[in-house]
Protein backbone atom coordinates (compact mmCIF):
# COMPACT_ATOMS: atom_id res chain seq x y z
CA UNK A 1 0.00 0.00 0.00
CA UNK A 2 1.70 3.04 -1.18
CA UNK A 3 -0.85 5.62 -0.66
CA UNK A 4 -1.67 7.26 2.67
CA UNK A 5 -4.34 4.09 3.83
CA UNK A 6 -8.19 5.96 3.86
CA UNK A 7 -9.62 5.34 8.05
CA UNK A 8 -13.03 5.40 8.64
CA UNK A 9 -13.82 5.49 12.70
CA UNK A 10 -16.63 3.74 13.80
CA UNK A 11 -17.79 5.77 17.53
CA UNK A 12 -17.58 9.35 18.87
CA UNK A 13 -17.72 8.49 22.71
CA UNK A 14 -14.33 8.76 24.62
CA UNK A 15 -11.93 6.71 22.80
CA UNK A 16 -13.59 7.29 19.43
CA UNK A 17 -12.75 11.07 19.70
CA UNK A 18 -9.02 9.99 20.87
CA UNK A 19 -8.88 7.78 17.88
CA UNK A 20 -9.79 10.88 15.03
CA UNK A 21 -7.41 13.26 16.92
CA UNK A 22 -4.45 10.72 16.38
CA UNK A 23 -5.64 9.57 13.35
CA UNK A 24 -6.04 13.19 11.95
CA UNK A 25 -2.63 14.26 13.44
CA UNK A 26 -0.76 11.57 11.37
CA UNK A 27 1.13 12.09 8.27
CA UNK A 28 0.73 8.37 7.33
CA UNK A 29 -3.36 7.96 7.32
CA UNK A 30 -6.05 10.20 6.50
CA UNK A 31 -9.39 10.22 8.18
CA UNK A 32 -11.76 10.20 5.39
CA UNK A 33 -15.15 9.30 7.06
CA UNK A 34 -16.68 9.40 11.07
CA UNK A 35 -19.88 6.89 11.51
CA UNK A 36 -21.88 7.88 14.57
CA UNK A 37 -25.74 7.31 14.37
CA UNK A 38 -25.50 10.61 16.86
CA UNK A 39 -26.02 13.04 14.80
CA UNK A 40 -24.58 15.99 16.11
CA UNK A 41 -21.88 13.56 17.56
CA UNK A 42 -20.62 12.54 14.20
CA UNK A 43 -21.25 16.25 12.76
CA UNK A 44 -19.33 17.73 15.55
CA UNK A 45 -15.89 15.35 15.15
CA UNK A 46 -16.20 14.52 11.22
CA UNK A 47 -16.19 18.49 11.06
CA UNK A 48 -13.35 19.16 13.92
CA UNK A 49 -10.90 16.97 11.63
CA UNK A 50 -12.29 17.46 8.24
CA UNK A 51 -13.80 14.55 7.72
CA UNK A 52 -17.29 13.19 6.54
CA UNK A 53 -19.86 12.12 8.44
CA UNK A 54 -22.49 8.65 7.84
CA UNK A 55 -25.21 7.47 10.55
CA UNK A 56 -24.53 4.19 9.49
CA UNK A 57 -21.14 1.89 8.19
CA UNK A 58 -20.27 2.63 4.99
CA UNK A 59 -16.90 1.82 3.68
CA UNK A 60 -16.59 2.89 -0.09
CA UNK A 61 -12.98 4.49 -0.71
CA UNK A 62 -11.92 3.57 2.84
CA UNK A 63 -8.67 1.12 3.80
CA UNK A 64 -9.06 0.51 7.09
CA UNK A 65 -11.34 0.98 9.96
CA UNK A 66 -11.14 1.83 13.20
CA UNK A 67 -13.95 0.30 15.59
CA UNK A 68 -14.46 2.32 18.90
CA UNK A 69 -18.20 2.10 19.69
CA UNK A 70 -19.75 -0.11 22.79
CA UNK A 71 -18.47 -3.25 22.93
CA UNK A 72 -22.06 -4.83 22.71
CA UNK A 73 -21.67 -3.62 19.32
CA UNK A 74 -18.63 -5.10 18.22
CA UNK A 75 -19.36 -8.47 16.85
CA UNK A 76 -21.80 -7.37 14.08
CA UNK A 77 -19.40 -4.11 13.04
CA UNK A 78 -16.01 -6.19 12.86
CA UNK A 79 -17.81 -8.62 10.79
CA UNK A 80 -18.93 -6.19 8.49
CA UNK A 81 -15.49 -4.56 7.95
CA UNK A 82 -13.40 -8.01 8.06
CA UNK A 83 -16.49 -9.25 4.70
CA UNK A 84 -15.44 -6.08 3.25
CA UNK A 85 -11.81 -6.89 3.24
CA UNK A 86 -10.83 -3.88 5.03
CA UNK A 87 -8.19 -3.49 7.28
CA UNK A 88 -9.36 -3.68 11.15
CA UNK A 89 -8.28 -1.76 14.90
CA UNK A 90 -11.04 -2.83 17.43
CA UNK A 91 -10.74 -1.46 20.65
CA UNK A 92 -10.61 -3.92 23.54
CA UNK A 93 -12.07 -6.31 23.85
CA UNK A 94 -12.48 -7.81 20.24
CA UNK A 95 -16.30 -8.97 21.53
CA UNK A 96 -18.23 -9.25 25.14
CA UNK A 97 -18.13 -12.99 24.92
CA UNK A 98 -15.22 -15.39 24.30
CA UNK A 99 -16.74 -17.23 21.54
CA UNK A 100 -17.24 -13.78 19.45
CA UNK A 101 -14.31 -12.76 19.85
CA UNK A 102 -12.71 -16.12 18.71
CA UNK A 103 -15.25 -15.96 15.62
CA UNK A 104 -14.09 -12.37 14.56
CA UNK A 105 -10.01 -13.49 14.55
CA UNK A 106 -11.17 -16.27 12.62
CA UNK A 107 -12.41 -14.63 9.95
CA UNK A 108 -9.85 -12.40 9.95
CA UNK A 109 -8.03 -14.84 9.51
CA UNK A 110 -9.46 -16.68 6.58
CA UNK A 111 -9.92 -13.37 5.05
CA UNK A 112 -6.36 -12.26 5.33
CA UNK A 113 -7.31 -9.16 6.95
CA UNK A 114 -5.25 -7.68 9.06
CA UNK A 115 -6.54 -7.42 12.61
CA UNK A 116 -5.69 -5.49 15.82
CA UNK A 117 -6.81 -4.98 19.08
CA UNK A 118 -6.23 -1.98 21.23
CA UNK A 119 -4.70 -3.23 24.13
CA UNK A 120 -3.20 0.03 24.32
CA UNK A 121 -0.78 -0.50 27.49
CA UNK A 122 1.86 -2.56 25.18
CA UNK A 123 2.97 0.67 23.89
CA UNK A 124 3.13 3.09 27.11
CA UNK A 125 6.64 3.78 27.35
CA UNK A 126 6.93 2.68 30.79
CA UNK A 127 5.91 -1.07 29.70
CA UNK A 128 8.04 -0.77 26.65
CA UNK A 129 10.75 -0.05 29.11
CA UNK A 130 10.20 -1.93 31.69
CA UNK A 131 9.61 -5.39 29.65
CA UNK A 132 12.67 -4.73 27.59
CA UNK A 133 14.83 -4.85 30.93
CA UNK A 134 12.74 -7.86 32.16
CA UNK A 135 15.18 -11.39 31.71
CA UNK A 136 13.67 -13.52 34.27
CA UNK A 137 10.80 -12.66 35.70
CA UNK A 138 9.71 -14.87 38.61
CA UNK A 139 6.63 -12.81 40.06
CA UNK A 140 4.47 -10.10 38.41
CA UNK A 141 1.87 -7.71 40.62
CA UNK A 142 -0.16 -5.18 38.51
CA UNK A 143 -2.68 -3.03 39.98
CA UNK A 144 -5.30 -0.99 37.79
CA UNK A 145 -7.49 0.82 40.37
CA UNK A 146 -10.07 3.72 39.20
CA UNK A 147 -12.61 5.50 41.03
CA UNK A 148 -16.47 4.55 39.67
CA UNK A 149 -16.93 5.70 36.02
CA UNK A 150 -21.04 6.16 35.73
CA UNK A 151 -20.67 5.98 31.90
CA UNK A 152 -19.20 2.38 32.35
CA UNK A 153 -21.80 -0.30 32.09
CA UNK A 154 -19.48 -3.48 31.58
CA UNK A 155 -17.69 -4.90 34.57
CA UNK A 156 -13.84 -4.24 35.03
CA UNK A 157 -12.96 -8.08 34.11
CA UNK A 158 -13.34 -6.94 30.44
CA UNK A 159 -12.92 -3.29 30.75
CA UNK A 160 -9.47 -3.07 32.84
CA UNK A 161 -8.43 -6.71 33.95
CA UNK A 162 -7.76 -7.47 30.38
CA UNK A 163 -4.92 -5.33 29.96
CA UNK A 164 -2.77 -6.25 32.87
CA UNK A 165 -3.59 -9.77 32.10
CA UNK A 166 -2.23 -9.43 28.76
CA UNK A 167 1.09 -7.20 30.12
CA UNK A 168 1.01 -10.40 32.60
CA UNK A 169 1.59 -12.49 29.03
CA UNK A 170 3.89 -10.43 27.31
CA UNK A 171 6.13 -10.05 30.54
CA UNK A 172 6.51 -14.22 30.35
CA UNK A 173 7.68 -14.36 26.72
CA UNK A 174 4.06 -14.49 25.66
CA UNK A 175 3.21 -17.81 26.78
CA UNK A 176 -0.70 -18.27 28.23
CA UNK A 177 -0.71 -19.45 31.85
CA UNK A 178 -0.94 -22.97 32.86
CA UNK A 179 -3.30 -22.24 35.64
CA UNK A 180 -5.97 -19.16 36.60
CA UNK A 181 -7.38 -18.70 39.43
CA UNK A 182 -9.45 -15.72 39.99
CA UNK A 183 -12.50 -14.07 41.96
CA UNK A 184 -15.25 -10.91 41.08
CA UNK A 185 -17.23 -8.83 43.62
CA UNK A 186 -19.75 -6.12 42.50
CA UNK A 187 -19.91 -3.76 45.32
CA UNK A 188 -21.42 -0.26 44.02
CA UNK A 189 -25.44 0.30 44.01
CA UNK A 190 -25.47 1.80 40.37
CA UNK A 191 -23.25 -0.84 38.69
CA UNK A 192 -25.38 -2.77 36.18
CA UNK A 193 -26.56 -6.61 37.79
CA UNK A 194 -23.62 -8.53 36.84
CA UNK A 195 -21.13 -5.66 36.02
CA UNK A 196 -18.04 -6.76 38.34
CA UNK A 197 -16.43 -3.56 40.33
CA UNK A 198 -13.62 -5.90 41.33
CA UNK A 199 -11.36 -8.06 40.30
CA UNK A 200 -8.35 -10.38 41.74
CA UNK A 201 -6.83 -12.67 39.34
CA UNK A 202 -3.73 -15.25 40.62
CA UNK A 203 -1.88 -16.74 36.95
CA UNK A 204 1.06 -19.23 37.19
CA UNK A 205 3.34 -19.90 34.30
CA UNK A 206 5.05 -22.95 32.72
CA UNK A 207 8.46 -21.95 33.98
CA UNK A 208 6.83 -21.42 37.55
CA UNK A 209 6.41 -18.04 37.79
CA UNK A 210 3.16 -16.48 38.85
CA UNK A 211 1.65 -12.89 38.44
CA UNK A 212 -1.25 -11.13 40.60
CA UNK A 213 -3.75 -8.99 38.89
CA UNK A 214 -5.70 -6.64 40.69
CA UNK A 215 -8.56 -4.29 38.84
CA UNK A 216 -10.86 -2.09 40.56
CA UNK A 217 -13.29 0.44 39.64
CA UNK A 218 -14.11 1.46 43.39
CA UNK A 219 -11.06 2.83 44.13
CA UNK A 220 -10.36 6.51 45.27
CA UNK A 221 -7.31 7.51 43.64
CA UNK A 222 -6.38 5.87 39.86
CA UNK A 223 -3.47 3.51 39.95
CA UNK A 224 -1.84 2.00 37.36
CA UNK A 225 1.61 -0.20 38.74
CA UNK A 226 3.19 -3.03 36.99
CA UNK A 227 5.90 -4.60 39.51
CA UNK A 228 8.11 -7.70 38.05
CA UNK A 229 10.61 -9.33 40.14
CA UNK A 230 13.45 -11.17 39.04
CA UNK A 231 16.07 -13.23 41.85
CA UNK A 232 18.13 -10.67 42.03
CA UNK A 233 16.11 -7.36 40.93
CA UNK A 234 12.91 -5.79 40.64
CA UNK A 235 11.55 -3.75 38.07
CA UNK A 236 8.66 -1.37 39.16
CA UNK A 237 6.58 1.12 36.57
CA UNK A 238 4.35 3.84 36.77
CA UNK A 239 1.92 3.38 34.29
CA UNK A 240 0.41 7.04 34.97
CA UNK A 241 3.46 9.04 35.27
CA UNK A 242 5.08 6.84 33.12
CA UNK A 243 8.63 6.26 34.83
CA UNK A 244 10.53 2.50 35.70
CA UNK A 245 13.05 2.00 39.02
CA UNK A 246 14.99 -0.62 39.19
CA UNK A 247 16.03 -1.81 42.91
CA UNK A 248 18.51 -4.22 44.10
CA UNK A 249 19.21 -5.16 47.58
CA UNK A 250 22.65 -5.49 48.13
CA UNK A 251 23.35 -6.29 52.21
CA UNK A 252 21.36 -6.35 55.42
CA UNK A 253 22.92 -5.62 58.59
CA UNK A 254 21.02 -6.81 61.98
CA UNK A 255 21.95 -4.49 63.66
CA UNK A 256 23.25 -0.27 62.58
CA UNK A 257 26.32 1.12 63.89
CA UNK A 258 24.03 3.43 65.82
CA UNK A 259 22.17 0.78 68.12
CA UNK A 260 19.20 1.28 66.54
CA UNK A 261 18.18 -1.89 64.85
CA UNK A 262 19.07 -3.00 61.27
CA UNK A 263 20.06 -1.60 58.17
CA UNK A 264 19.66 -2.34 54.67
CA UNK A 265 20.62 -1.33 51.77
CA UNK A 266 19.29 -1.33 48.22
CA UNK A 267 20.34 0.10 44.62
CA UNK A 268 17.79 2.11 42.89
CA UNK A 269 18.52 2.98 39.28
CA UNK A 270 15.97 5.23 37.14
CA UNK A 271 16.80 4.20 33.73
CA UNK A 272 16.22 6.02 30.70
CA UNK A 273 12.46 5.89 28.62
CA UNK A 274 12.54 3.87 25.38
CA UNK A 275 10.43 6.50 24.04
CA UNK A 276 8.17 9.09 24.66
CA UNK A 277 5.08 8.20 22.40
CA UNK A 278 1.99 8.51 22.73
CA UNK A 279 0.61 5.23 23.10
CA UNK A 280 -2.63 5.94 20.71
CA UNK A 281 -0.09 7.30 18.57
CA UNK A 282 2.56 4.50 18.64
CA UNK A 283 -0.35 1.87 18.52
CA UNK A 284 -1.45 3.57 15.10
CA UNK A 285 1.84 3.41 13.94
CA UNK A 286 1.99 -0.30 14.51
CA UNK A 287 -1.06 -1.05 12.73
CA UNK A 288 0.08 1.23 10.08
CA UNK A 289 3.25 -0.75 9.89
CA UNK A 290 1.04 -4.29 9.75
CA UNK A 291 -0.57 -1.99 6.50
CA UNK A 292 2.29 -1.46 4.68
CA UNK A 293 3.93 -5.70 5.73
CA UNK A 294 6.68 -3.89 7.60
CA UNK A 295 5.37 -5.45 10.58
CA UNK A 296 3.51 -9.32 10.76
CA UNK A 297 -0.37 -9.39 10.42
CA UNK A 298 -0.52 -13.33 11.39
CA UNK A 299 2.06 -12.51 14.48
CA UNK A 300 -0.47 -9.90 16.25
CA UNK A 301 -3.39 -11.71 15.57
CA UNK A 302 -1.95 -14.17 17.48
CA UNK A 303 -1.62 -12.24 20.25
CA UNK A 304 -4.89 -11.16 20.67
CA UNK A 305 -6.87 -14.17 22.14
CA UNK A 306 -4.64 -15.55 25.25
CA UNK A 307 -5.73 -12.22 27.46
CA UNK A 308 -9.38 -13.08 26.65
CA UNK A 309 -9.18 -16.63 27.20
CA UNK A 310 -7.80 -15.77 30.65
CA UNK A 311 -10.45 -13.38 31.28
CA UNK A 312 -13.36 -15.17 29.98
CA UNK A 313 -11.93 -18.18 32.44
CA UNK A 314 -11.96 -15.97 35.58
CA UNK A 315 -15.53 -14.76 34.79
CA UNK A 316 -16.84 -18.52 34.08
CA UNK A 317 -15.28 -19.90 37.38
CA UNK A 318 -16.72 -16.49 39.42
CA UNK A 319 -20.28 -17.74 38.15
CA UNK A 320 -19.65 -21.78 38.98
């Protein structure tokens, strides 16, 4: 594909207007069409980034797609685009249900679409960073705690445990865990009957590592940690600010030349950011790349289903 690929984005809400800004901002994609049955929803962003606007999909001239509207909707959009032969970023997750989602990489992949999903925390630079230092990892904590989001009708098991699960994945080499253990609680009066507001997921890996995954949407402060230890190190990132520290212990004393108990003492190195990206932007970059073959369609949609197997595991064992 030599040309600048054509986008149309499928969704105004939060992420959909995200989506036309970066799309917009890029010199390697143009954003040709916005499809919002909202009116003055579509008007307002097809006109903010000169583009057109349709109530309903409609692909003629267009490359690719971007699909950010409610996940309930996914399924019958994605199969649209992927029968149309056109190029497809879905936002996370691909469907609500295992089995959809598994359908719609399918027939990707007997289409030879390319296919993406936007599990946007592989390119924060902090997780860049932090998994290119990673060599061993032996234990993996990641925390993704947000104070209740009204607008949010799906429980956090799809909405934020899938990402750390995946990070979880991608820290271990990308192999799926042998084992998952994991446990819901709905808590909050206004969350939908069978909307999770919590999450706590145990994995354990081949090699005999294991990772905790914590998500919460009744939490008072946002957090966003991914912690890895190794034997002899631990790597710890900020997923907000967007920083790594490394910290090795190096002696314990029982007792401090003061008489005041023990001392320890520990190495902390800060090292330098991989890059500075946006993810949104570095995300449309990679799919961009997957556009042009610089970058392997079969490889990422590979790498789509083991988070959603996981997830779709802890949410059938929470019902048993």
């Amino acid at each position: 594909m030599t040309a600048k690929p054509r986008f149309a984005l499928v969704g105004t809400g939060v992420m959909g207007s995200l989506h036309a800004r970066v799309i917009a901002q890029s010199d390697r994609a143009d954003l040709v069409r916005i499809i919002e049955p909202r009116e003055a929803a579509g008007r307002d962003v097809a006109d903010r980034f000169g583009a057109s606007w349709s109530p309903e999909l409609d692909l003629t001239d267009v490359d690719a797609v971007v699909i950010a509207a409610p996940t309930e909707l996914h399924h019958g959009l994605a199969e649209q685009v992927l029968n149309e032969g056109k190029a497809l970023l879905i936002e996370k997750p691909v469907c609500s249900s295992l089995a959809d989602s598994e359908a719609i990489v399918a027939l990707s992949e007997k289409n030879g679409v390319p296919l993406l999903c936007g599990l946007l925390e592989r390119f924060n630079p902090a997780v860049l960073t932090a998994l290119a230092l990673v060599d061993k990892p032996v234990h993996l904590t990641a925390t993704r705690h947000s104070p209740y989001a009204p607008r949010i009708r799906t429980g956090v098991a799809w909405d934020l445990l899938v990402h750390d699960v995946d990070l979880a994945i991608q820290a271990y080499g990308g192999q799926e865990p042998t084992a998952v253990r994991g446990t819901l609680g709905q808590f909050h009066p206004s969350s939908v009957p069978g909307a999770e507001d919590v999450a706590e997921t145990v994995l354990a890996f081949g090699n005999g590592g294991l990772a905790n995954v914590s998500a919460s949407r009744i939490g008072q402060r946002k957090v966003r940690t991914l912690v890895i230890s190794e034997v002899d190190r631990l790597i710890e990132a900020d997923l907000i600010r967007r920083d790594v520290t490394i910290y090795r212990h190096v002696s314990l004393d029982a007792f401090a030349p003061d008489g005041r108990g023990y001392r320890q003492q520990s190495i902390i190195e800060i090292p330098e950011l991989t890059t500075n990206r946006e993810p949104l932007a570095a995300q449309l970059d990679h799919f961009l790349d997957i556009l042009a073959g610089t970058a392997d369609a079969d490889t990422e949609r590979a790498r789509i289903l083991p988070a959603h197997r996981v997830v779709a595991k802890v949410i059938e064992d929470s019902a048993a």
